[in-house]
Protein backbone atom coordinates (compact mmCIF):
# COMPACT_ATOMS: atom_id res chain seq x y z
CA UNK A 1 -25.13 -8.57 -0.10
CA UNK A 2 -22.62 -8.50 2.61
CA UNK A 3 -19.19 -7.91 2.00
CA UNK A 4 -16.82 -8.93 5.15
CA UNK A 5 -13.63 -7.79 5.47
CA UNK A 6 -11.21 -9.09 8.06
CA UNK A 7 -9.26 -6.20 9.26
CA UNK A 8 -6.00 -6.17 11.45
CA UNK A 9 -5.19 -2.81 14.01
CA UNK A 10 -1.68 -1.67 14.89
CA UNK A 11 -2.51 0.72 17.73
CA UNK A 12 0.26 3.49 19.11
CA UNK A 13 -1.05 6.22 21.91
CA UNK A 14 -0.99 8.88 18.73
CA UNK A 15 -1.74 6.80 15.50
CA UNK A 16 -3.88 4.32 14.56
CA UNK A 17 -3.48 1.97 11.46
CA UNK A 18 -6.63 -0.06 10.28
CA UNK A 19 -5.64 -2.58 7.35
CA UNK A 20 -7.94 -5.07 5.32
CA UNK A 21 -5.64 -8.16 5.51
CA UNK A 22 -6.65 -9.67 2.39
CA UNK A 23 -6.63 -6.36 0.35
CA UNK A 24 -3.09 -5.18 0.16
CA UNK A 25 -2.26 -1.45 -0.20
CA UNK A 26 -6.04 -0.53 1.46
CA UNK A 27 -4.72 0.16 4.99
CA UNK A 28 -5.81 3.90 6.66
CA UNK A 29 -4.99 5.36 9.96
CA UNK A 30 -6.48 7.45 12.28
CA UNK A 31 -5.82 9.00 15.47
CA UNK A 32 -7.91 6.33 17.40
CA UNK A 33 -9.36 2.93 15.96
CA UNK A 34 -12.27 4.65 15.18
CA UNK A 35 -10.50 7.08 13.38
CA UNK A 36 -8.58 4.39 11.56
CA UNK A 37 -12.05 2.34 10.91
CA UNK A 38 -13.76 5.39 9.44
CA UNK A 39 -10.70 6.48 6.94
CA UNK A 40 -10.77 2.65 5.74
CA UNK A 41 -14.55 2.72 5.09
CA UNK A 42 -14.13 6.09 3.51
CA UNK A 43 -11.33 5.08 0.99
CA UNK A 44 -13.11 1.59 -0.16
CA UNK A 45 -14.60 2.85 -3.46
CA UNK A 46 -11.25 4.10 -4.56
CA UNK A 47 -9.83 1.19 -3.34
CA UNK A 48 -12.43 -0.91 -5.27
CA UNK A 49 -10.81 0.58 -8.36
CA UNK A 50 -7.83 -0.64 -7.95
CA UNK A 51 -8.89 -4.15 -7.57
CA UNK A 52 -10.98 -3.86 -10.15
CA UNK A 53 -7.66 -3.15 -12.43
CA UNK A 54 -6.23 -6.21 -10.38
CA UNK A 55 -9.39 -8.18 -11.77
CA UNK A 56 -11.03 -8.51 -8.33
CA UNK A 57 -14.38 -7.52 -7.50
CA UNK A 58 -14.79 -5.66 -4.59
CA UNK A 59 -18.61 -4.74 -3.62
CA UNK A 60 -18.66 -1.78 -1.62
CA UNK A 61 -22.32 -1.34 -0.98
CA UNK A 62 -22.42 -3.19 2.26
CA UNK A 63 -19.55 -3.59 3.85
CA UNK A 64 -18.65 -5.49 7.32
CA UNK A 65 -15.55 -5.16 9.14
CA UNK A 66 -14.20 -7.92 11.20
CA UNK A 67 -11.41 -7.87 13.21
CA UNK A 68 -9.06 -10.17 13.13
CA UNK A 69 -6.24 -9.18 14.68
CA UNK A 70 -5.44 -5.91 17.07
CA UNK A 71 -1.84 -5.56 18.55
CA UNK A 72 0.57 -2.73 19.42
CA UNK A 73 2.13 -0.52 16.72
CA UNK A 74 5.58 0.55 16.97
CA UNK A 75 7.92 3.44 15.70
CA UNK A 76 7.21 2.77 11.85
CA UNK A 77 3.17 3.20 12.64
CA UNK A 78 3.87 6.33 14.59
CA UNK A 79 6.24 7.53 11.69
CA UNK A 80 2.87 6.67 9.14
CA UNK A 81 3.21 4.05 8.19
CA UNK A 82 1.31 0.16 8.67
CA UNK A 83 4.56 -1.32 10.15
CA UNK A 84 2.99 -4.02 12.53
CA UNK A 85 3.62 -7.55 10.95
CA UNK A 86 0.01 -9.06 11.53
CA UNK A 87 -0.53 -12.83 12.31
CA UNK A 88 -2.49 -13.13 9.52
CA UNK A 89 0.51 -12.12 7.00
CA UNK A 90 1.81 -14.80 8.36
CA UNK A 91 0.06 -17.19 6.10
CA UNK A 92 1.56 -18.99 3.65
CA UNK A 93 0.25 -18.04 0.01
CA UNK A 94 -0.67 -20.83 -2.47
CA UNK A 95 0.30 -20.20 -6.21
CA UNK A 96 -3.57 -18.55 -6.83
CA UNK A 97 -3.09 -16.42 -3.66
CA UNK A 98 0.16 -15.26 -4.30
CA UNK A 99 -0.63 -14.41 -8.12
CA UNK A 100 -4.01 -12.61 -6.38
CA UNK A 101 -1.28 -10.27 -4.24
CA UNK A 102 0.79 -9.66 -7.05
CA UNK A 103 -2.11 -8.55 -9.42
CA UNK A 104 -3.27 -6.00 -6.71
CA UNK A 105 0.76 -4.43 -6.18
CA UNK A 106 0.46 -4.38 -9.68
CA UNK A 107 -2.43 -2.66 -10.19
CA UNK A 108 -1.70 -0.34 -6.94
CA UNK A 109 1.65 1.05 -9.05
CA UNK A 110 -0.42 1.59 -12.25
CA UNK A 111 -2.42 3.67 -9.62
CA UNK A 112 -0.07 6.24 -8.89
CA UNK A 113 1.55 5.82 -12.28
CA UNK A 114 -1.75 7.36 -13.96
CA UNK A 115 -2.02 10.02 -10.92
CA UNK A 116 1.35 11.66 -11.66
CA UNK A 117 1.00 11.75 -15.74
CA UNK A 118 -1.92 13.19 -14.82
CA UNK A 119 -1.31 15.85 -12.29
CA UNK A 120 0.46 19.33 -12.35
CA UNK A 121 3.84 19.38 -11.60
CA UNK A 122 2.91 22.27 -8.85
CA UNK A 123 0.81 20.22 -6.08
CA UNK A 124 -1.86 22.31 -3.94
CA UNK A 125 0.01 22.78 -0.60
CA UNK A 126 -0.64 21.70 2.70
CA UNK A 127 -2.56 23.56 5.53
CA UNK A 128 0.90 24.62 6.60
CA UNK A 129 2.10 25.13 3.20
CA UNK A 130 4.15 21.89 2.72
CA UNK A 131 4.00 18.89 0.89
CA UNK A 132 5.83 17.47 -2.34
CA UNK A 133 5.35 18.58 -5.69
CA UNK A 134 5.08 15.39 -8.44
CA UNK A 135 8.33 14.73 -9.53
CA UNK A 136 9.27 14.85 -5.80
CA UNK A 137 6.74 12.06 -4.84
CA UNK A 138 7.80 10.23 -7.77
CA UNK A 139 11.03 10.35 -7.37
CA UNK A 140 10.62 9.01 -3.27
CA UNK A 141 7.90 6.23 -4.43
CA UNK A 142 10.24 5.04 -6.42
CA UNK A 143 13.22 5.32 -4.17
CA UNK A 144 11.15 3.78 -1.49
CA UNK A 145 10.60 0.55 -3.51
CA UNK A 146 14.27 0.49 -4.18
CA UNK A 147 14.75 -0.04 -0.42
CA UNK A 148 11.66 -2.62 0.13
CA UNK A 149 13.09 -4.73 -2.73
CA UNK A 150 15.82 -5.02 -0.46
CA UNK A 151 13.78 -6.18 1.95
CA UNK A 152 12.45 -9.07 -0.19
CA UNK A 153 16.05 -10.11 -0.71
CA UNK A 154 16.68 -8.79 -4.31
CA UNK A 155 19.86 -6.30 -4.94
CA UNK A 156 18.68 -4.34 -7.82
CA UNK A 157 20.82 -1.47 -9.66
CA UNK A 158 19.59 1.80 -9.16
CA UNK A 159 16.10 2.95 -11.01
CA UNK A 160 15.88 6.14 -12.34
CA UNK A 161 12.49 8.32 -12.58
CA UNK A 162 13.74 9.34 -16.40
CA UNK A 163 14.55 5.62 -17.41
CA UNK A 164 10.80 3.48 -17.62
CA UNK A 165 12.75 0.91 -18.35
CA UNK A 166 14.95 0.75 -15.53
CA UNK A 167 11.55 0.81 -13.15
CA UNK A 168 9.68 -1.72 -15.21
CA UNK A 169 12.66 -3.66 -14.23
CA UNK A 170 12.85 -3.09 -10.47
CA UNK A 171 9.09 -3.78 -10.38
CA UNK A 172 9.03 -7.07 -12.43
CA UNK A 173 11.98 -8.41 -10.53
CA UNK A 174 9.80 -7.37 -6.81
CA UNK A 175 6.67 -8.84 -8.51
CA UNK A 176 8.65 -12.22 -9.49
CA UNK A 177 9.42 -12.78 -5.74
CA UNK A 178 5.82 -12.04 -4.89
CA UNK A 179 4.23 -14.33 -7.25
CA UNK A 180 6.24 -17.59 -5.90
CA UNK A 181 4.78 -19.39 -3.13
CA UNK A 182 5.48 -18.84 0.30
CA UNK A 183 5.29 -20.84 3.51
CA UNK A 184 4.72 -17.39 5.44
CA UNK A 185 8.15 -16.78 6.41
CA UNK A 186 10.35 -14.04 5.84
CA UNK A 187 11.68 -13.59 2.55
CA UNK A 188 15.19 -14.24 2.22
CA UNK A 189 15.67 -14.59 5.32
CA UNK A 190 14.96 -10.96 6.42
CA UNK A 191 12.16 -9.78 8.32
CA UNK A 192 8.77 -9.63 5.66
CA UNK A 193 6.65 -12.09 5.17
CA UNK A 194 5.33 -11.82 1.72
CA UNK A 195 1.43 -10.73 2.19
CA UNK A 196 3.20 -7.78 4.70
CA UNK A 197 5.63 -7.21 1.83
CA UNK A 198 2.60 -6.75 -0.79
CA UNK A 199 0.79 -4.97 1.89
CA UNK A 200 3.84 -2.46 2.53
CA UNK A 201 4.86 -1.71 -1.14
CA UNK A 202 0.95 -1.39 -2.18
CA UNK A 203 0.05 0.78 0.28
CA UNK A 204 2.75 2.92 -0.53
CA UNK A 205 1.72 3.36 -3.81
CA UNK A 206 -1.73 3.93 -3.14
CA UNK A 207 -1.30 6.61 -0.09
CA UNK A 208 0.94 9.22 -2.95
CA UNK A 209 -1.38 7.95 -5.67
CA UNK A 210 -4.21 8.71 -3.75
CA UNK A 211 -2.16 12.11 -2.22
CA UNK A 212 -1.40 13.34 -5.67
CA UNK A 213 -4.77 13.07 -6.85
CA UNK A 214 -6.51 15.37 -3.97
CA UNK A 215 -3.52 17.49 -4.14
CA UNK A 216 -4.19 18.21 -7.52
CA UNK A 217 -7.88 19.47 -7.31
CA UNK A 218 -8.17 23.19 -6.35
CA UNK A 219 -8.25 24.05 -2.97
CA UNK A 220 -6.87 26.00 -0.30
CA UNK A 221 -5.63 23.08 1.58
């Protein structure tokens, strides 16, 4: 059986992102939309895990892309990351949808929560011999959702890597907003709707989550 995914592009002259619109946090780029196409097909079994942990089912045998949406990119997709609001996260989200998005965010931070308790602290390097080590890509993933709660109009104290507790906050008070029902404008009067805001913070997750884990398996990079 068939499974059709409805994919937006945000295209720059160097960089390519490619994201499933209705899967937030499964978003790869490329160097041309090809590129980008190829890196999402080649990341949907992992990805499949994740929303299997969300409790969605995600066939991967047979999939078929289908794009809905292609526009420019701007500074943030040349930078690496998806940073084109797409029409379609636009939409607003009923109470099932927006519990849907939240489950997957959810499940995209227990992700990379179980890739860096798993992982040496020393990460493989990079073919140029850079690249984070764990606590360093913790320590920005979480920093980076400090900022993009922000950007869904909370104010939260500072987390802290050593304190759970103090991240189990940050994330339950992001994954509150989330969960309430949006008309599709931005939240808090800012600039993200809420399906780009689940898109953004899962994808973050998922690209050091999914980073850590092939950094950790021998190699010479």
């Amino acid at each position: 059986m068939t499974t059709r995914i409805a994919v937006a592009l945000e295209i720059t002259p160097k960089k390519t992102f490619a994201t499933a619109v209705d899967w937030p946090g499964w978003s790869r780029a490329g160097k041309t939309e090809a590129d980008a196409l190829a890196a999402l097909v080649s990341y949907a079994d992992r990805y499949a895990l994740v929303a299997a942990t969300a409790g969605e089912s995600l066939p991967t045998d047979d999939l078929q892309f289908d794009l809905a949406e292609s526009g420019p990119g701007n500074a943030t997709t040349e930078f690496g990351a998806p940073g084109r609001i797409a029409d379609a996260d636009r939409r607003s989200t009923t109470s099932a949808e927006a519990d849907r998005l939240t489950r997957l965010v959810a499940a995209a931070w227990a992700a990379f929560d179980a890739a860096a308790a798993t992982a040496p602290a020393e990460l493989r390097k990079g073919p140029r011999g850079g690249g984070r080590d764990t606590a360093k890509i913790v320590e920005h993933a979480l920093m980076a959702d400090h900022a993009y709660a922000r950007e869904i109009g909370l104010r939260p104290p500072g987390p802290s890597a050593s304190d759970p507790k103090s991240v189990a906050a940050l994330r339950d008070a992001m994954l509150a907003v989330l969960r309430t029902p949006s008309d599709g404008n931005p939240l808090a009067g800012r600039k993200w709707p809420a399906r780009y805001a689940a898109t953004r913070i899962a994808w973050h997750a998922l690209d050091h989550a999914w980073e850590i884990e092939d950094r950790s398996e021998p190699g010479s990079g």
